[in-house]
Protein backbone atom coordinates (compact mmCIF):
# COMPACT_ATOMS: atom_id res chain seq x y z
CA UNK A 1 135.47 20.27 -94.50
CA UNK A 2 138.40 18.89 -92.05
CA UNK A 3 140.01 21.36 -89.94
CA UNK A 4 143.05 21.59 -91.43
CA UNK A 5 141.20 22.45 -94.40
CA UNK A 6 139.34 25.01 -92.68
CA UNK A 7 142.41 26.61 -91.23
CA UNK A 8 143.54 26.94 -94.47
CA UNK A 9 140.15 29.21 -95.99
CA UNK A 10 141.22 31.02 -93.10
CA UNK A 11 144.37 32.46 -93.81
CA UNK A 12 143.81 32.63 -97.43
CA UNK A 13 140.47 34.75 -96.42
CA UNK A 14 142.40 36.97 -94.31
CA UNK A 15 144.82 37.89 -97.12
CA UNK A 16 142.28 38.39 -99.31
CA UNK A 17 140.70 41.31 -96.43
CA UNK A 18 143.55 43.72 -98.40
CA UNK A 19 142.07 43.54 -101.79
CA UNK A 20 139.09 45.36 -103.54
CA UNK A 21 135.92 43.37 -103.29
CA UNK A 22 135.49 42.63 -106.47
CA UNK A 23 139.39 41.41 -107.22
CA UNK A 24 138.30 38.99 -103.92
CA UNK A 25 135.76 37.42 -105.79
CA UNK A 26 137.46 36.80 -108.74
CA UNK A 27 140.48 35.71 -107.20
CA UNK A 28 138.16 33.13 -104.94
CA UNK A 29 136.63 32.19 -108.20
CA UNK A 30 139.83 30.85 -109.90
CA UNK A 31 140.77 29.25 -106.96
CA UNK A 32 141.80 25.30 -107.37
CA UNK A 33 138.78 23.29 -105.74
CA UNK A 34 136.44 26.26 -106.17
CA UNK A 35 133.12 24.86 -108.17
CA UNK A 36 130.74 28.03 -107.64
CA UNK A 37 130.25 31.50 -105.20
CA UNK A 38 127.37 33.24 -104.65
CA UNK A 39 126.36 36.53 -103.10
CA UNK A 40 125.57 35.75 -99.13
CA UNK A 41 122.01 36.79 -99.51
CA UNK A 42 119.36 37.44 -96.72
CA UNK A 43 117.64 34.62 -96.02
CA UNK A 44 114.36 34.62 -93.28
CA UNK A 45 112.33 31.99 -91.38
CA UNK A 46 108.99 30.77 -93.32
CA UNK A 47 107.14 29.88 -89.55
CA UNK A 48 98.16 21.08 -83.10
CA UNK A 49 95.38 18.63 -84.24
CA UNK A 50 97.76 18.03 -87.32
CA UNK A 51 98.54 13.95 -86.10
CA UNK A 52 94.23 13.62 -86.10
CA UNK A 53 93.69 15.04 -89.04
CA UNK A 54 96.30 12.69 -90.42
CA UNK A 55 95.74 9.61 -88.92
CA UNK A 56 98.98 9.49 -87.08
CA UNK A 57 97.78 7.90 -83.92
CA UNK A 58 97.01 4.56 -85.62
CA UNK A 59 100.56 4.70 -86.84
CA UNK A 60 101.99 5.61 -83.46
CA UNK A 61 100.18 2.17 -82.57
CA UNK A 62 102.35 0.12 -84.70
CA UNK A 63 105.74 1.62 -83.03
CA UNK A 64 105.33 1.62 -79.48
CA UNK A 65 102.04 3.64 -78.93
CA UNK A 66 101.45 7.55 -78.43
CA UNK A 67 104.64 8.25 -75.93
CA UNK A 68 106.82 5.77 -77.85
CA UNK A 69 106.71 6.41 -81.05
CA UNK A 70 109.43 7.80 -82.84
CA UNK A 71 111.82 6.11 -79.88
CA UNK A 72 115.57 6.66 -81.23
CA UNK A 73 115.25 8.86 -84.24
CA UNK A 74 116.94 12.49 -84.68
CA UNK A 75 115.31 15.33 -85.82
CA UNK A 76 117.55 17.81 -86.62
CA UNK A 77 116.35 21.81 -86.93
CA UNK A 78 117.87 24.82 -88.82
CA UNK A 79 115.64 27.42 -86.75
CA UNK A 80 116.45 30.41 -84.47
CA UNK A 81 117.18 28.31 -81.26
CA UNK A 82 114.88 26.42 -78.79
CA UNK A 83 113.14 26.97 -75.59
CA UNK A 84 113.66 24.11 -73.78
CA UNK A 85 111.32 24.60 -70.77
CA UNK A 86 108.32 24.63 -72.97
CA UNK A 87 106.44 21.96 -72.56
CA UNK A 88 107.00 20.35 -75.62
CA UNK A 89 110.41 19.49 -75.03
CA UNK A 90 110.54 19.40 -71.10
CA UNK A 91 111.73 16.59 -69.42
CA UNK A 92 109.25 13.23 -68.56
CA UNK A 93 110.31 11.77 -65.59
CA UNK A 94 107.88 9.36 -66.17
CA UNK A 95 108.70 8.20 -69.61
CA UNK A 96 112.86 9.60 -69.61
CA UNK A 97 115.61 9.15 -72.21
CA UNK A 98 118.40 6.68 -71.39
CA UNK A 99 120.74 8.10 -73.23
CA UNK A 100 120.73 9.63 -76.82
CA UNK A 101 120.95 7.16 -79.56
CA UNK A 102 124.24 5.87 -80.55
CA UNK A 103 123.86 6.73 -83.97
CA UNK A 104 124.07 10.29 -83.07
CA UNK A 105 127.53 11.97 -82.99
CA UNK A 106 125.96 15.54 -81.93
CA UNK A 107 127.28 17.31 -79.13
CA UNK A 108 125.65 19.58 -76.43
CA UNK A 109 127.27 22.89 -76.93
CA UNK A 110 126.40 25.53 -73.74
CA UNK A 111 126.13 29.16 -73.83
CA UNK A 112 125.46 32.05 -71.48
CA UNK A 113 121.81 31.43 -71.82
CA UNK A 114 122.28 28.07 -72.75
CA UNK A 115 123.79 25.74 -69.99
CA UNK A 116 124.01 22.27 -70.16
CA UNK A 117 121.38 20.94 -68.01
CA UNK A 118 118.90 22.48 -70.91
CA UNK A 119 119.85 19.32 -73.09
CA UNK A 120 117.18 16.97 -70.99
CA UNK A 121 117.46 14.27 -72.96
CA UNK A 122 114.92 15.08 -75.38
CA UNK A 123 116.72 17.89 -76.98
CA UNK A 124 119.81 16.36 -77.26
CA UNK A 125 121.87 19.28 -78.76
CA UNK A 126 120.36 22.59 -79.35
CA UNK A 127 110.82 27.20 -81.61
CA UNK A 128 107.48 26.34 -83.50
CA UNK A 129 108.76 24.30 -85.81
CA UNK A 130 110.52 21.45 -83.65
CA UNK A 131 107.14 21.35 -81.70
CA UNK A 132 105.24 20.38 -84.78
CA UNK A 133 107.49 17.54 -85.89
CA UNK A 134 108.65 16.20 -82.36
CA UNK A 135 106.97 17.90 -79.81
CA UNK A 136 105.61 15.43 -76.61
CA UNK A 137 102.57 14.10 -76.73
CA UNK A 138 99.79 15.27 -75.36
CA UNK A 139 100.74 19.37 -74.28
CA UNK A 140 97.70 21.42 -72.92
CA UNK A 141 97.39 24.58 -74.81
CA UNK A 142 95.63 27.27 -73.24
CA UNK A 143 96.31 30.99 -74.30
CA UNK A 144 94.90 34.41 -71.97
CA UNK A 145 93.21 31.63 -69.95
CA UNK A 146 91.02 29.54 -72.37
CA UNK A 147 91.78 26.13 -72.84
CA UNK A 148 92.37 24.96 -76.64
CA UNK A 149 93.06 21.42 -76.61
CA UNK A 150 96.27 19.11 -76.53
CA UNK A 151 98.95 19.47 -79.21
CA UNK A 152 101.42 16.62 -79.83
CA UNK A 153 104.23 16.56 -82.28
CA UNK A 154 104.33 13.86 -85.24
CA UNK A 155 106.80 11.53 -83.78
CA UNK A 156 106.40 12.74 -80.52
CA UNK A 157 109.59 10.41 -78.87
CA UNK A 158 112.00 11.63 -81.10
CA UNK A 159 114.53 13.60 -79.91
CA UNK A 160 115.69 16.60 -81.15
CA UNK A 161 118.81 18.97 -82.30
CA UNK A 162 118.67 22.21 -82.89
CA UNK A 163 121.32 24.52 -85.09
CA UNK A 164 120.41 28.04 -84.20
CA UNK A 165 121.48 29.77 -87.34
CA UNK A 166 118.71 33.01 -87.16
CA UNK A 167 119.54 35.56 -85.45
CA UNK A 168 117.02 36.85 -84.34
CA UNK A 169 114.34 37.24 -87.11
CA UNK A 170 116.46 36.53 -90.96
CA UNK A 171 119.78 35.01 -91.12
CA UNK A 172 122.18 34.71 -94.01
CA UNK A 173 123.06 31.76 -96.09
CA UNK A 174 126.20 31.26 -94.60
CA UNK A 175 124.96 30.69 -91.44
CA UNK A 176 122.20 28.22 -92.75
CA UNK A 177 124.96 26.27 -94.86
CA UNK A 178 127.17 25.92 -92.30
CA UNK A 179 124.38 24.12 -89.46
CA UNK A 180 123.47 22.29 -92.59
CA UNK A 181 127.13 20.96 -92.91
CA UNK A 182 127.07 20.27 -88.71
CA UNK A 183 123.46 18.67 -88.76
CA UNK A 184 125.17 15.92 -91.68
CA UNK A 185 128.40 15.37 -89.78
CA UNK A 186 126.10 14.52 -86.47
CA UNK A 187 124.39 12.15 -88.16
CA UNK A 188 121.02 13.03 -88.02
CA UNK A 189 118.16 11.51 -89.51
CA UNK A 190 116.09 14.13 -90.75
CA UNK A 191 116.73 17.80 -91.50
CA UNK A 192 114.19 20.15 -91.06
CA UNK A 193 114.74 23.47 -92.82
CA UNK A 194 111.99 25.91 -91.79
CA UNK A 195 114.33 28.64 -94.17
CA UNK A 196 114.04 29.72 -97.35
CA UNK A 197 116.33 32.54 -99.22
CA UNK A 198 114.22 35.40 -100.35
CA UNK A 199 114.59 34.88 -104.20
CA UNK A 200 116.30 32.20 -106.53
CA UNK A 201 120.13 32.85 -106.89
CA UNK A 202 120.41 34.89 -109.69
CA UNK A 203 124.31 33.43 -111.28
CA UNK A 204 123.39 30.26 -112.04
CA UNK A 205 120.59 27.47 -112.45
CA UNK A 206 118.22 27.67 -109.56
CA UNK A 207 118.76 23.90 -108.35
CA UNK A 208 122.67 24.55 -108.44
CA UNK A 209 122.93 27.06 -105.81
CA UNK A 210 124.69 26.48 -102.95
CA UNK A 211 121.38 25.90 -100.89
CA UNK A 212 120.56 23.49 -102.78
CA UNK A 213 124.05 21.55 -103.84
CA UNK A 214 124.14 21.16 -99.70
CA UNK A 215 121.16 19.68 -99.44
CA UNK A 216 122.00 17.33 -102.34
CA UNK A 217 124.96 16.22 -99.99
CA UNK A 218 123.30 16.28 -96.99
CA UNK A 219 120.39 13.56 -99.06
CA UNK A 220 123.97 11.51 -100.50
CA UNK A 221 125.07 11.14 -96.84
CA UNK A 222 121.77 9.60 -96.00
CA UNK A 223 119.73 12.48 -93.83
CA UNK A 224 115.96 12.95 -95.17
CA UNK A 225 116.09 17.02 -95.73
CA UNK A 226 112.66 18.92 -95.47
CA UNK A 227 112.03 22.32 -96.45
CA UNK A 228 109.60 24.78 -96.12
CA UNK A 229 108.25 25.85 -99.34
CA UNK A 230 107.52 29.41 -97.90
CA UNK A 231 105.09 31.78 -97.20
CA UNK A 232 104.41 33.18 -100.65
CA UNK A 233 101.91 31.80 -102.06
CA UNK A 234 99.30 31.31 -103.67
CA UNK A 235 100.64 32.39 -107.00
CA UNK A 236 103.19 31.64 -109.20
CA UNK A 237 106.55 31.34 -108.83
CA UNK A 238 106.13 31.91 -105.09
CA UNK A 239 107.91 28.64 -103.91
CA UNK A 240 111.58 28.56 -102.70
CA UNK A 241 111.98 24.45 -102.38
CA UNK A 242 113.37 23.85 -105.88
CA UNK A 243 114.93 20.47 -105.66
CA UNK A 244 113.82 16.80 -106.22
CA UNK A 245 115.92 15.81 -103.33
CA UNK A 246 114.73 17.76 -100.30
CA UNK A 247 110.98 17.42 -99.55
CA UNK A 248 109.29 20.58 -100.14
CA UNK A 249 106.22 21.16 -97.57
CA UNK A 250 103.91 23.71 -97.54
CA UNK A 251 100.64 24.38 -95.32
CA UNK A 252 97.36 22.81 -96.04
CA UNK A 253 94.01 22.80 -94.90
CA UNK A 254 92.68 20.47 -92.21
CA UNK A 255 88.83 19.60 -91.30
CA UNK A 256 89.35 21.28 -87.72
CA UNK A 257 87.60 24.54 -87.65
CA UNK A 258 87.04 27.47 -84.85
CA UNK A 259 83.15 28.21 -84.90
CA UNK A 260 82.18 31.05 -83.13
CA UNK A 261 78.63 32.63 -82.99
CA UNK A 262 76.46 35.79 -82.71
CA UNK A 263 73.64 36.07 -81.70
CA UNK A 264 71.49 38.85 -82.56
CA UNK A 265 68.98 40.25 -80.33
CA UNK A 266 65.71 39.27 -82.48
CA UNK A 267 67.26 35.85 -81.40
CA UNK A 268 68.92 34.98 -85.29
CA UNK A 269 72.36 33.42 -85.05
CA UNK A 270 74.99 34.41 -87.68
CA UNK A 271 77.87 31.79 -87.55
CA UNK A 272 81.88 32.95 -88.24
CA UNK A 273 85.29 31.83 -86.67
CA UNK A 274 86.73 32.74 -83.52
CA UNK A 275 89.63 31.45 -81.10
CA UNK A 276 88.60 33.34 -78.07
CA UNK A 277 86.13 33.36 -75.11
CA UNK A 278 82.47 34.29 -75.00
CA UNK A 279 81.26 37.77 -74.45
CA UNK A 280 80.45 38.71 -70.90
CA UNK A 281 77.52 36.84 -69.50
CA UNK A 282 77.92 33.83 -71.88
CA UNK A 283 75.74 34.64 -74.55
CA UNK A 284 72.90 34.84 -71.87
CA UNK A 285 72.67 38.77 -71.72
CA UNK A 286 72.59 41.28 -74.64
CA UNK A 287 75.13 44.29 -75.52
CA UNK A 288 74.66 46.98 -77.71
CA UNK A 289 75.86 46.67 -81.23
CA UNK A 290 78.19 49.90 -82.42
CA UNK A 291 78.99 50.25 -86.06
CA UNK A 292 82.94 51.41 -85.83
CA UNK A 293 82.29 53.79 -88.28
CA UNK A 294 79.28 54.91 -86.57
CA UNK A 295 81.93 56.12 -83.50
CA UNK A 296 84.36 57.89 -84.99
CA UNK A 297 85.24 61.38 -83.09
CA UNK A 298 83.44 64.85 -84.22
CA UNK A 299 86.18 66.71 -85.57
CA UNK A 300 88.60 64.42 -84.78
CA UNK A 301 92.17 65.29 -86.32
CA UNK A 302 92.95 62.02 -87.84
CA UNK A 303 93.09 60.97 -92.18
CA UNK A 304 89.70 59.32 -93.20
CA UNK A 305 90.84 56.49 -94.13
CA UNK A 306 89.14 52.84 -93.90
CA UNK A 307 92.26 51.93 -90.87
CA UNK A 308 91.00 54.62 -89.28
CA UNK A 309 86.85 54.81 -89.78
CA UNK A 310 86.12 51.40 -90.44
CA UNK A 311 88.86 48.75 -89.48
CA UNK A 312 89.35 49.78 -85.52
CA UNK A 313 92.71 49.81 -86.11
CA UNK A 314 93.49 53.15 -83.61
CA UNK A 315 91.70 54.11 -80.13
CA UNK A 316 91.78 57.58 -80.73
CA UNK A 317 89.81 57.51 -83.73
CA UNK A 318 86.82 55.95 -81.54
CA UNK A 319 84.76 57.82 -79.57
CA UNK A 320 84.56 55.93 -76.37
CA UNK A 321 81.53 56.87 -74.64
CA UNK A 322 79.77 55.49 -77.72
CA UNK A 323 81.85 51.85 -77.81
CA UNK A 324 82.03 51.37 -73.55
CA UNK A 325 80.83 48.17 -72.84
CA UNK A 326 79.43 47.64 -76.60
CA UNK A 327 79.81 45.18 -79.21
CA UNK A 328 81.69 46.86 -82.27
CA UNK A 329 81.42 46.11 -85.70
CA UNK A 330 84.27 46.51 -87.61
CA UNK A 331 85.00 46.09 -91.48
CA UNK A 332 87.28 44.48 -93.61
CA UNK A 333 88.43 47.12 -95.86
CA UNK A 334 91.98 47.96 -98.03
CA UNK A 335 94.13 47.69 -94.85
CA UNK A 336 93.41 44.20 -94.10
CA UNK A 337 93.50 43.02 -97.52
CA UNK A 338 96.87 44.35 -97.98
CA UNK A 339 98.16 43.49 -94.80
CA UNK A 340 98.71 47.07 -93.06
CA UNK A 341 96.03 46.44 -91.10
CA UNK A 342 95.94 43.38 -88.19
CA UNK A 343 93.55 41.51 -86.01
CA UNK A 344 95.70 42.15 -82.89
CA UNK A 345 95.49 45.85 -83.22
CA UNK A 346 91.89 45.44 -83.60
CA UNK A 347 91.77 43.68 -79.76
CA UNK A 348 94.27 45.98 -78.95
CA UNK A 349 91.42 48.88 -79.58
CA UNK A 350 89.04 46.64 -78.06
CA UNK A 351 91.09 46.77 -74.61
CA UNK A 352 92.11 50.33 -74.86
CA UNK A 353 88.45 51.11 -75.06
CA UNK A 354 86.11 49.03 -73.48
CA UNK A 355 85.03 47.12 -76.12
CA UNK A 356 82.87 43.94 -74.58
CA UNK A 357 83.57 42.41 -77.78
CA UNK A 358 84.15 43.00 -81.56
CA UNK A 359 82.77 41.29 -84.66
CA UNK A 360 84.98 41.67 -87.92
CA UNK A 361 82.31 41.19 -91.12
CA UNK A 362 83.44 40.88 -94.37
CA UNK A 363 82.80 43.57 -97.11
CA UNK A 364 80.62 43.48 -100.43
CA UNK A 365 83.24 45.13 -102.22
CA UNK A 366 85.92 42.67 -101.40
CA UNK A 367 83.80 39.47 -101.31
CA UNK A 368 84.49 36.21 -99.13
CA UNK A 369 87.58 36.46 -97.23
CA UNK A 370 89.40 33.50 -95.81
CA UNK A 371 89.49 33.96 -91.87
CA UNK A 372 92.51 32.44 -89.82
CA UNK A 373 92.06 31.72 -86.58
CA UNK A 374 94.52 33.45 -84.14
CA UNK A 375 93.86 33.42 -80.55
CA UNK A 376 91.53 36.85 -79.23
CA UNK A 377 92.31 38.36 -75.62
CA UNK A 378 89.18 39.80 -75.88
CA UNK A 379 85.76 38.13 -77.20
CA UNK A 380 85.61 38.17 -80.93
CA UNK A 381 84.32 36.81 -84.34
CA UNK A 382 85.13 37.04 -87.53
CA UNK A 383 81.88 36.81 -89.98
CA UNK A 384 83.78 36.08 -93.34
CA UNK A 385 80.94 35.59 -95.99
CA UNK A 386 79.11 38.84 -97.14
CA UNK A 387 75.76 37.04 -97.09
CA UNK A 388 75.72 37.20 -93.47
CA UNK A 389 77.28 40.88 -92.96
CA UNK A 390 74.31 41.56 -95.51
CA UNK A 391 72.11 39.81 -92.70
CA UNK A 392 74.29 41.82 -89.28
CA UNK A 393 73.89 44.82 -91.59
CA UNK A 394 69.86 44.77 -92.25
CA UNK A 395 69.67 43.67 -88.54
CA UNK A 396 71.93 47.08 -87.52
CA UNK A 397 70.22 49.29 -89.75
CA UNK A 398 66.42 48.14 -88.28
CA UNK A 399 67.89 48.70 -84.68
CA UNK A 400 69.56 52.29 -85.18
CA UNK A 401 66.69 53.57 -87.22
């Protein structure tokens, strides 16, 4: 849309402002030019070893090796705005951009917390998901002071625009449409939507929403779009990429894996996943092992509830000259599996109270559960299988008897 054409919405918007809502609509409806409207729905953001795992580095080879490749493409990102002194998109004096490529007709636009000098050449008008696609190669990660690896983004010389249309959490379509419209007009050469409305519009045929109709143009003027397919799933009728033209991409597994292990004190070790350091002394010195539910206050005025008896979800439920400097076992129970409960308020307990570590096992009732690997300020495991809380359990139940 030219700007003459824009001024003109404008003043016809403004004398629609004097009208009932729904006469608006209707009268925007019948307007000449006008092919559909829809409501302006909510619409919220669906947010290392990936290149391994899929044999990017042989790739990278083939175009200039690991801190060339990708060398004068645009990615361009629909997200809730960058931080450009991460080190993902800092500044390589070693390896620096001459200039952006002249392909691109993108602008640096500066702000009160954005000034110019933030566009270094790799973010070239301007977050987790830039990172992932064209983060630089080769970024240590280390989190409360334990070193994870290196993380690199997919084409980790591209450079990078971002359209900050989030603010700061969910956004509305409007916004999205509109950085959509600027991202096509810049010329970039791929679009990466890490957005998704919450439903399908509901006044006409999914793939001929306005979401979707702008990505169809954005594909005609020659950008690669890719969405997120969302964080619904598994189930049906969970995804929110409906088109054939925009690449719908959704989370998989990889063969990279966070083992973590206890050891009990008749020497067995029970295997699990954890992202966090060891317990104090290594593994080399024994703690005592606390069932949580085993601590819970005497007449403690708190509801008896799994969150609160089994799950270590709150301090005060925990008595804590019982779980000082002790190893707590903690359950999955109903608020995990229906999300009210967390891991981080489980090391948030574990801080609050002393705990040297925790270990959370799964439970017979609710079977196998899948663990994900989050990073732990505090030492901890998650045992997933019920086979080997059976084995924790037995082991438990011999020491306490």
């Amino acid at each position: 849309m030219g700007s003459v054409a824009k001024k003109g919405l404008q003043q016809y918007l403004l004398q629609l402002q004097k009208n009932p809502l729904r006469t608006k609509v209707k009268r925007i409806k019948n307007a000449p030019g006008v092919k559909i409207v829809e409501k302006d729905r909510r619409v919220k953001l669906m947010t290392t070893y990936t290149p391994d795992f899929l044999g990017l580095r042989e790739v990278w080879a083939q175009e200039g090796g690991d801190r060339n490749a990708g060398e004068g493409i645009v990615i361009g990102f629909v997200d809730s705005g960058i931080n450009p002194l991460h080190p993902s998109f800092a500044y390589d004096p070693n390896n620096p951009y001459t200039s952006k490529p002249p392909h691109f007709a993108g602008a640096c636009e500066s702000g009160p917390l954005f000034p110019k000098t933030f566009c270094n050449g790799k973010i070239i008008s301007a977050s987790h998901v830039a990172s992932t696609a064209a983060g630089n190669y080769g970024v240590p990660i280390a989190v409360d002071g334990f070193y994870y690896g290196r993380a690199s983004g997919m084409v980790p010389r591209a450079q990078i625009a971002v359209y900050k249309a989030i603010y700061p959490s969910i956004g509305t379509p409007t916004d999205v449409l509109a950085a959509i419209d600027q991202a096509v007009l810049d010329n970039v050469d791929i679009l990466t939507l890490s957005i998704g409305q919450d439903q399908p519009p509901q006044d006409t045929i999914t793939f001929l929403g306005m979401f979707e109709i702008f990505m169809l143009a954005a594909n005609k003027a020659g950008t690669l779009v890719i969405q997120a397919v969302g964080n619904g799933g598994p189930g049906p009728y969970t995804v929110v990429s409906y088109s054939p033209w925009s690449v719908g991409v959704a989370a998989s597994d990889t063969d990279r894996s966070y083992p973590g292990t206890l050891i009990l004190g008749n020497g067995q070790k029970i295997g699990g996943v954890g992202l966090s350091g060891p317990s104090f002394g290594q593994g080399l010195l024994q703690h005592k092992l606390v069932l949580a539910k085993d601590a819970v206050k005497v007449n403690g005025r708190f509801p008896g509830t799994p969150q609160y008896i089994e799950e270590c979800q709150y301090p005060e439920a925990l008595d804590p000259d019982v779980v000082l400097g002790s190893v707590v076992i903690c359950t999955f129970s109903d608020g995990i599996y229906n999300g009210t409960s967390t891991l981080s308020a489980i090391t948030e307990t574990a801080k609050v109270l002393g705990f040297v570590g925790f270990v959370l096992v799964a439970n017979p009732r609710y079977g196998d559960f899948i663990a994900v690997p989050i990073p732990f300020s505090v030492p901890g495991i998650m045992i997933p299988r019920t086979s080997d809380a059976l084995v924790i359990s037995q082991y438990y139940e011999q020491q306490t008897s």
